[in-house]
C-alpha atoms as a PDB file:
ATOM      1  CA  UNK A   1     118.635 105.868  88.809  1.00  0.00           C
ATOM      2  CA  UNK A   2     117.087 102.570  90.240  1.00  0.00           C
ATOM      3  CA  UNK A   3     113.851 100.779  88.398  1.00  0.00           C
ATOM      4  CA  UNK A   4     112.328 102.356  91.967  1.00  0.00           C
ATOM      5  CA  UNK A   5     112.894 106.286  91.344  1.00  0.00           C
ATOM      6  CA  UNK A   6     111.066 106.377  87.173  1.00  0.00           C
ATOM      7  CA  UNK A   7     108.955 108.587  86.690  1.00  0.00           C
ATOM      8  CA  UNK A   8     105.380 106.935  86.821  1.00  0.00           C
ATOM      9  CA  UNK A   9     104.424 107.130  83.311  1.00  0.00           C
ATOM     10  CA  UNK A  10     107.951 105.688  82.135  1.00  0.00           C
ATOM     11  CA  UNK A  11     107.506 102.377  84.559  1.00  0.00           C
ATOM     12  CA  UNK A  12     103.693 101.365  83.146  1.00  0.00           C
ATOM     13  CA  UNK A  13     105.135 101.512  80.104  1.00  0.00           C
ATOM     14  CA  UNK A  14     108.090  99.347  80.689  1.00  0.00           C
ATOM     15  CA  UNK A  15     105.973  97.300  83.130  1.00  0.00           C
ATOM     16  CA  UNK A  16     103.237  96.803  80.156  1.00  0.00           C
ATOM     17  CA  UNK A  17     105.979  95.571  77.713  1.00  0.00           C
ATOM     18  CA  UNK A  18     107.440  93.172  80.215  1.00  0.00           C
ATOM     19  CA  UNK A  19     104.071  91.771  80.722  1.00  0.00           C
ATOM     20  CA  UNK A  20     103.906  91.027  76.923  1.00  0.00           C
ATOM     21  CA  UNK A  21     107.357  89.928  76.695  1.00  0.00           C
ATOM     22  CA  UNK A  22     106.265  87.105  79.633  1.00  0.00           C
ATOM     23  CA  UNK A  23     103.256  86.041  77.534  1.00  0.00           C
ATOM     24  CA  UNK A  24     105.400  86.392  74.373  1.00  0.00           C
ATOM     25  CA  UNK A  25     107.975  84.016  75.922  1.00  0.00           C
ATOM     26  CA  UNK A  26     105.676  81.725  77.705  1.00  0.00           C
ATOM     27  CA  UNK A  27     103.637  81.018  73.944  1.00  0.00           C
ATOM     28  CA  UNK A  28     107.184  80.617  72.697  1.00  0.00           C
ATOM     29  CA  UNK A  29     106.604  83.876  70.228  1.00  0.00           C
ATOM     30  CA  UNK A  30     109.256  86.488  69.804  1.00  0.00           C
ATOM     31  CA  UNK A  31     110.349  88.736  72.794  1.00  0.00           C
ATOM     32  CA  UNK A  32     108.414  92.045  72.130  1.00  0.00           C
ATOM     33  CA  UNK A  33     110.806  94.481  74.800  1.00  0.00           C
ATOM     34  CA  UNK A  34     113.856  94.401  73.095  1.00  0.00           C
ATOM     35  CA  UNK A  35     112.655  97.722  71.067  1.00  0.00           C
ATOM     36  CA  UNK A  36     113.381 101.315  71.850  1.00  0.00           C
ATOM     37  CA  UNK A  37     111.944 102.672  69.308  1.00  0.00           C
ATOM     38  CA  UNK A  38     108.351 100.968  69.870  1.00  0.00           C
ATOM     39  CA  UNK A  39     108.768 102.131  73.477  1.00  0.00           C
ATOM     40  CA  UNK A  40     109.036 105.954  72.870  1.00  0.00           C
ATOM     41  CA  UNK A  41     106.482 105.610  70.115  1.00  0.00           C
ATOM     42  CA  UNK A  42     104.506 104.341  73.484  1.00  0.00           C
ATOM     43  CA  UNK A  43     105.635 107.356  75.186  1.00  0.00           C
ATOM     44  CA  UNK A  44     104.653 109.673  72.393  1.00  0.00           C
ATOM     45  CA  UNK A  45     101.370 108.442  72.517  1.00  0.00           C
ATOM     46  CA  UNK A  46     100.961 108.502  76.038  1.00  0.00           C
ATOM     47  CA  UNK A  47     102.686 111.698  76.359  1.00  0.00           C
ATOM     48  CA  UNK A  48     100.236 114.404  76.783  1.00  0.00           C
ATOM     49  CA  UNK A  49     102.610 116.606  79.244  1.00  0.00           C
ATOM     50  CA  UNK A  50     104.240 119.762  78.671  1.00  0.00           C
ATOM     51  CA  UNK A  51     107.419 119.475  76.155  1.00  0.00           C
ATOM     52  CA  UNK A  52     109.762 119.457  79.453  1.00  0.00           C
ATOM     53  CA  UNK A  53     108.314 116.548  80.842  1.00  0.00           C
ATOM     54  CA  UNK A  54     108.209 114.740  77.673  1.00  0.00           C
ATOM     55  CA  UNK A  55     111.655 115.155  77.118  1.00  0.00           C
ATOM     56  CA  UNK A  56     112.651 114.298  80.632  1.00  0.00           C
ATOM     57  CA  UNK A  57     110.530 110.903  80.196  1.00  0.00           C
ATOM     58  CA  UNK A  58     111.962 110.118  76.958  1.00  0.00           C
ATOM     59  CA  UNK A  59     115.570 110.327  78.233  1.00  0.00           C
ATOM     60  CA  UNK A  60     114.542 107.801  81.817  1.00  0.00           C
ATOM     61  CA  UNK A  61     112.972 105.344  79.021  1.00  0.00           C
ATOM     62  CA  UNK A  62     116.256 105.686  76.796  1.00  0.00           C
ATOM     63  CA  UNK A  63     118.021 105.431  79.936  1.00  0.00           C
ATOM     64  CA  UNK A  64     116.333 102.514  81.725  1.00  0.00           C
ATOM     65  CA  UNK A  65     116.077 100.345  78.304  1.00  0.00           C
ATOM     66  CA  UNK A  66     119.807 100.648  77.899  1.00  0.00           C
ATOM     67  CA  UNK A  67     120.552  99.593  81.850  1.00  0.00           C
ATOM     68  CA  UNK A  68     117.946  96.819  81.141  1.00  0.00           C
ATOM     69  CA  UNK A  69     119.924  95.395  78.222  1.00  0.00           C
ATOM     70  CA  UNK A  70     123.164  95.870  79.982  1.00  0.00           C
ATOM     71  CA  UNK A  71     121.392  93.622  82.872  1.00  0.00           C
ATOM     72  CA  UNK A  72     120.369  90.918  80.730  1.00  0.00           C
ATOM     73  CA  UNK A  73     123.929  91.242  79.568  1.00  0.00           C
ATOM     74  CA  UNK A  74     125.362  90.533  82.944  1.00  0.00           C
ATOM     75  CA  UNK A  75     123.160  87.145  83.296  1.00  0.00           C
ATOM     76  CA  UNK A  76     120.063  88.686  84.667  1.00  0.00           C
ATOM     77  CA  UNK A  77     116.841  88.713  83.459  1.00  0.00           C
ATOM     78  CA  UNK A  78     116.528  84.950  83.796  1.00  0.00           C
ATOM     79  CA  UNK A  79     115.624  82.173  85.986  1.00  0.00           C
ATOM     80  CA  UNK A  80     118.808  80.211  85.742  1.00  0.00           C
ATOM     81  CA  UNK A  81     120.149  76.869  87.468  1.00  0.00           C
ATOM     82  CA  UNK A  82     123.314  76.606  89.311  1.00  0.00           C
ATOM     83  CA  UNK A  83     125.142  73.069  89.747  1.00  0.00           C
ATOM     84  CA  UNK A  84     127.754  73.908  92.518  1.00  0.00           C
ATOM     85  CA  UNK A  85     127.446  75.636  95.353  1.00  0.00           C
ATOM     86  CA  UNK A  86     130.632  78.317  94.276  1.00  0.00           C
ATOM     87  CA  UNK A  87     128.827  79.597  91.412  1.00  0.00           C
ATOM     88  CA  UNK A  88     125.051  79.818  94.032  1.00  0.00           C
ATOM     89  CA  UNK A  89     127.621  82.106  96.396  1.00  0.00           C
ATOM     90  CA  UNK A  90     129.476  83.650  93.700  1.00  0.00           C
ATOM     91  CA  UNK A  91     126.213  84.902  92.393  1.00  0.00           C
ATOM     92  CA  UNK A  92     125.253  86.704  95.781  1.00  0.00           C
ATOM     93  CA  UNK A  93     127.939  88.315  95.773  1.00  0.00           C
ATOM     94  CA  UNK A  94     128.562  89.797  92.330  1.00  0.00           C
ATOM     95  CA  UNK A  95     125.261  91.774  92.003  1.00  0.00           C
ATOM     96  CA  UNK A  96     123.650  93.790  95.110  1.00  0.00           C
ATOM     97  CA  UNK A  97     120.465  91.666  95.029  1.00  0.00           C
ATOM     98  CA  UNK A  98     120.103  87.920  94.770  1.00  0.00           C
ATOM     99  CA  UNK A  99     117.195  85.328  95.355  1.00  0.00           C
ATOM    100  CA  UNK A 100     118.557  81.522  95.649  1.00  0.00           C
ATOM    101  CA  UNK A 101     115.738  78.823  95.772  1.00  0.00           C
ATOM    102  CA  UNK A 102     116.977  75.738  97.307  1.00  0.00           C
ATOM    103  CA  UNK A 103     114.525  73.304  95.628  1.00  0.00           C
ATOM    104  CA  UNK A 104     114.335  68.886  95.318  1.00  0.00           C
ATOM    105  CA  UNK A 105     113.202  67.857  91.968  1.00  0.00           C
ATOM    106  CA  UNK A 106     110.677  65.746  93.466  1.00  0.00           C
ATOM    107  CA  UNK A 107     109.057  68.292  95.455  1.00  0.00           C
ATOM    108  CA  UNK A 108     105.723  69.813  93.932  1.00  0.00           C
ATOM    109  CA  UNK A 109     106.338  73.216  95.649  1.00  0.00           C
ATOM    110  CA  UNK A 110     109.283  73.707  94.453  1.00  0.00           C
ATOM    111  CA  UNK A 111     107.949  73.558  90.719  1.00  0.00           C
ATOM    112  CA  UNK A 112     105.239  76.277  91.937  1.00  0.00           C
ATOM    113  CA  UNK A 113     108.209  78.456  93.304  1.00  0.00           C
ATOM    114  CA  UNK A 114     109.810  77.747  89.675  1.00  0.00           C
ATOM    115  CA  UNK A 115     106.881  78.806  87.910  1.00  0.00           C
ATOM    116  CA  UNK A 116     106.444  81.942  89.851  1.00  0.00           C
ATOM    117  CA  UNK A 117     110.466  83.135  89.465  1.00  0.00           C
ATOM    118  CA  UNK A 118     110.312  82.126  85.553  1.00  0.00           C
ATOM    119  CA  UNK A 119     108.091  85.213  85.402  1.00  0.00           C
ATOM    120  CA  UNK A 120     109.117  87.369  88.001  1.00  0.00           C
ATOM    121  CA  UNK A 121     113.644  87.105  87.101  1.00  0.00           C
ATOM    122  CA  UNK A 122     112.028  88.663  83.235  1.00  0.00           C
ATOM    123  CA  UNK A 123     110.742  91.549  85.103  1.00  0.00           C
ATOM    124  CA  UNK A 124     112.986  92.422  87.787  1.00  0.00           C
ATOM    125  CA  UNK A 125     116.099  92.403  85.995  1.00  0.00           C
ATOM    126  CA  UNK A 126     117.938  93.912  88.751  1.00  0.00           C
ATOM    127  CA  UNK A 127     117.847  90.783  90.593  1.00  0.00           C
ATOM    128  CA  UNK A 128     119.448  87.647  90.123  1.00  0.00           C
ATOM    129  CA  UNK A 129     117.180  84.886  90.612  1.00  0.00           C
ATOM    130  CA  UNK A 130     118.651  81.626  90.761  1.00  0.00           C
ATOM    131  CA  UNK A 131     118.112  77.978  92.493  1.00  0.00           C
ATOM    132  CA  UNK A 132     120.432  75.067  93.181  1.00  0.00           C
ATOM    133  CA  UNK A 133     119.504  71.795  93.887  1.00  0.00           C
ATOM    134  CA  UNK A 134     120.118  70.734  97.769  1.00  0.00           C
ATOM    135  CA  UNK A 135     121.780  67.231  96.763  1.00  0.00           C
ATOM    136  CA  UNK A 136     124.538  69.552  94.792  1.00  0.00           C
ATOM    137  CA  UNK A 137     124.504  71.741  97.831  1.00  0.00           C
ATOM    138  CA  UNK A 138     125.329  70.035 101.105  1.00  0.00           C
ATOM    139  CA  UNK A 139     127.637  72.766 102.500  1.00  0.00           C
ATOM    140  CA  UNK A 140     125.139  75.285 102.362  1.00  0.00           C
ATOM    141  CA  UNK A 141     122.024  72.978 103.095  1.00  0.00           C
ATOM    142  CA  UNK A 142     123.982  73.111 106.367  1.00  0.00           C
ATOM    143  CA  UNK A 143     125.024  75.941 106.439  1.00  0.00           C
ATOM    144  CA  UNK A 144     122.294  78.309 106.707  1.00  0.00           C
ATOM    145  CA  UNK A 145     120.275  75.764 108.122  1.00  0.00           C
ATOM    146  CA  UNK A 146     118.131  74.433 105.367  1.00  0.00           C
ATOM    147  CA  UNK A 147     115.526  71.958 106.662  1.00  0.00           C
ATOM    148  CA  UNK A 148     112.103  72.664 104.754  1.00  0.00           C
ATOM    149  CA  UNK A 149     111.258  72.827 100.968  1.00  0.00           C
ATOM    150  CA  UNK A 150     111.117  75.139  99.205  1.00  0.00           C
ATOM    151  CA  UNK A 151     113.568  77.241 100.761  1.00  0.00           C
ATOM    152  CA  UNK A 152     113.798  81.136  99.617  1.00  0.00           C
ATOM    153  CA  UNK A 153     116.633  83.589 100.617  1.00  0.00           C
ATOM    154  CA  UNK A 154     117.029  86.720  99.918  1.00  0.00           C
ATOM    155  CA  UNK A 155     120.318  88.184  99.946  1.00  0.00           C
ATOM    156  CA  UNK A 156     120.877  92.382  99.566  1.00  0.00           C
ATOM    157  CA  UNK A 157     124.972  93.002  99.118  1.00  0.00           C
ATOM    158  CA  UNK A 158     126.082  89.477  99.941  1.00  0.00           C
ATOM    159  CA  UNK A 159     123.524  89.129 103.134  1.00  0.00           C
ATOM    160  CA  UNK A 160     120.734  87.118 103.839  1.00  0.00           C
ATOM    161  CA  UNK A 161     117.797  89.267 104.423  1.00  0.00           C
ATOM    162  CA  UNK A 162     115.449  87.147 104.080  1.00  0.00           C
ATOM    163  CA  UNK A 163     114.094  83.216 104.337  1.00  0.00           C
ATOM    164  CA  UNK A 164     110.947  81.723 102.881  1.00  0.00           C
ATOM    165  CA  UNK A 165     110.304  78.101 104.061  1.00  0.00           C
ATOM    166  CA  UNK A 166     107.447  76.330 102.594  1.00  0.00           C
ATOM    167  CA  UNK A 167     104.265  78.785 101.964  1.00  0.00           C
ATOM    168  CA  UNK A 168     103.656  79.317 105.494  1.00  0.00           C
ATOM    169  CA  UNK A 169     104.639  83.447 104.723  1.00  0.00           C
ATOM    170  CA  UNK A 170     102.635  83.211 101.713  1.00  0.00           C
ATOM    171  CA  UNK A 171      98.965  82.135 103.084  1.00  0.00           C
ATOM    172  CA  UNK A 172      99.479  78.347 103.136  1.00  0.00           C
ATOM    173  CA  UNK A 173      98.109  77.678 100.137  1.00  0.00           C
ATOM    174  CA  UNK A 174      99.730  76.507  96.850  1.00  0.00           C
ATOM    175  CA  UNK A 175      97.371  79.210  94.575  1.00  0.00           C
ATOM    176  CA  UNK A 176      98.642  82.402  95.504  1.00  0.00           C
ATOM    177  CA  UNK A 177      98.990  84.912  93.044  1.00  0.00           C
ATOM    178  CA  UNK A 178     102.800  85.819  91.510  1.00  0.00           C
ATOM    179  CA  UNK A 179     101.731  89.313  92.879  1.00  0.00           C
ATOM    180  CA  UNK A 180     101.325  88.234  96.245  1.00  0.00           C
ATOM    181  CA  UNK A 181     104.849  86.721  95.698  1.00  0.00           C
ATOM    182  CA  UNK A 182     106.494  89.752  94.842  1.00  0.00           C
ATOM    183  CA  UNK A 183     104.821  91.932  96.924  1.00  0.00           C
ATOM    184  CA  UNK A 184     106.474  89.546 100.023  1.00  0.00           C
ATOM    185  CA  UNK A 185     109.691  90.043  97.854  1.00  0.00           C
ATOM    186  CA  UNK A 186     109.351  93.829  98.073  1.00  0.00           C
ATOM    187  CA  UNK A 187     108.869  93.742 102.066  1.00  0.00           C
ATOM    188  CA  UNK A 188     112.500  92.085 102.003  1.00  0.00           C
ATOM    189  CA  UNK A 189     114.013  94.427  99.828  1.00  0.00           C
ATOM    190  CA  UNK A 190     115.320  92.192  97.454  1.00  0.00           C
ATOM    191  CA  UNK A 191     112.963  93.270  94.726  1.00  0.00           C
ATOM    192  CA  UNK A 192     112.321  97.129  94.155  1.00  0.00           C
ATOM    193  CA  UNK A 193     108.549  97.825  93.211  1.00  0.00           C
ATOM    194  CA  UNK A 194     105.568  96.059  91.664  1.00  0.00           C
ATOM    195  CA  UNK A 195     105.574  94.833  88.343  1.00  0.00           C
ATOM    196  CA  UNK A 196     102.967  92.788  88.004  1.00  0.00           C
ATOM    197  CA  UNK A 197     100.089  94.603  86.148  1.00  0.00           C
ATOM    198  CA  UNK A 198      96.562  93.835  84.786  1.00  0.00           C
ATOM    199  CA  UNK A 199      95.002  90.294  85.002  1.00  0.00           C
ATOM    200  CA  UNK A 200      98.271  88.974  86.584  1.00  0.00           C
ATOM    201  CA  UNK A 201      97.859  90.839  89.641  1.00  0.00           C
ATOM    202  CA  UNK A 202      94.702  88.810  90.067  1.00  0.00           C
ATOM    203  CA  UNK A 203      95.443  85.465  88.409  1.00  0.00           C
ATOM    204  CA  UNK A 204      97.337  82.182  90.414  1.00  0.00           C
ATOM    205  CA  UNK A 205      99.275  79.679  88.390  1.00  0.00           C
ATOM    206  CA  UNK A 206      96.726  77.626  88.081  1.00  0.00           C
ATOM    207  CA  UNK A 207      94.582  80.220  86.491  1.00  0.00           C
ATOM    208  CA  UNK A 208      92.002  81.325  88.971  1.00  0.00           C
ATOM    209  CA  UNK A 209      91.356  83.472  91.754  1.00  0.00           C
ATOM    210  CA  UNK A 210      89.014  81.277  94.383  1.00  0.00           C
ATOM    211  CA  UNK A 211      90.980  78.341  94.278  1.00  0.00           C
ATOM    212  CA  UNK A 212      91.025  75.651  97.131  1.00  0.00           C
ATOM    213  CA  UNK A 213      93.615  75.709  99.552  1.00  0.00           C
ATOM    214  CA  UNK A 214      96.170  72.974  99.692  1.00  0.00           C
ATOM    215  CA  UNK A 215      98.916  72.192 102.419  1.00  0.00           C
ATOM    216  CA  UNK A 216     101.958  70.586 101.478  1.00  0.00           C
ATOM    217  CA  UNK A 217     105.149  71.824 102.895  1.00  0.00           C
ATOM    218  CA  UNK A 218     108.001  68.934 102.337  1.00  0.00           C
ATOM    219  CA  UNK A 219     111.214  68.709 104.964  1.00  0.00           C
ATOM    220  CA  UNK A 220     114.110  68.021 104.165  1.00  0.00           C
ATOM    221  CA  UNK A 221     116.332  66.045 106.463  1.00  0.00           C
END
């Protein structure tokens, strides 16, 4: 069963403790989702559904914690840095769906894009997020034709699906939300369904909702 078929109940739990883990991580506090047991005690509380249903929900949390962990096991559940370009097109091909951000260290778009995955790889552990560098990358820079930063493709079963060039896709502006982000990822297919609950649906990285728009969409060439 994919993260896309749980029954509803089962995902706002799971997507409630991810959100927590995030916040957990990002105040540098233990990570709160590595615990079945506080998950079905969740459940239980939740749980006000005939004993059939109950049990059926407690099995897809068992289930879907376990396939989580195995995830994380397989190097997902991260936002992780590549230094060749091998390992960048080794890693769309060794897991069905894979995100590579082709980013410059000096670019300040590129750090939004960063701050935006950091959260998003925790939650979507069925994705591999990664990003390379384009000076470690000129083969592929070429490639696929990379001439504006940040560059964001999407690739389902070793295919590119997907580009994102700059924030042109994503309003123009440098405040959108991480929700808006995924919910572009979702179009693509690369990601499977929202995540992003509560406040953080609302809430930019730069901690507001109204903020001014700001245009600054770096090529590289």
């Amino acid at each position: 069963m994919s993260s896309a078929e749980l029954d509803p109940k089962v995902a706002a739990i799971i997507d409630r403790r991810a959100e927590k883990s995030v916040a957990a991580t990002a105040a540098g506090k233990a990570d709160l989702s590595d615990d079945e047991d506080d998950l079905i005690a969740e459940l239980e509380r939740d749980d006000s559904a005939m004993d059939a249903f109950r049990e059926r929900r407690m099995q897809e949390l068992h289930d879907e914690f376990h396939r989580a962990r195995h995830m994380k096991g397989q190097d997902h559940g991260h936002y992780a840095e590549v230094v060749n370009e091998k390992e960048a097109m080794d890693a769309t091909t060794s897991t069905k769906y894979a995100i590579i951000h082709f980013y410059h260290a000096d670019f300040r778009r590129c750090k939004i894009i960063d701050t935006h995955f950091e959260t998003l790889a925790q939650k979507h552990f069925d994705t591999k997020f990664i990003r390379i560098n384009v000076e470690n990358a000129p083969f592929l820079v070429e490639r696929l034709k990379v001439k504006v930063l940040p560059c964001v493709i999407s690739f389902i079963d070793g295919k590119s699906v997907d580009r994102l060039e700059g924030f042109d896709k994503l309003g123009n502006t440098d405040n959108f939300s991480t929700a808006y982000l995924e919910s572009y990822l979702i179009l693509t297919g690369v990601l499977q369904r929202a995540k992003t609950t509560g406040d953080a649906q609302r809430k930019t990285i730069f901690r507001t909702e109204n903020p001014a728009d700001q245009v600054d969409d770096d090529d590289w060439e």
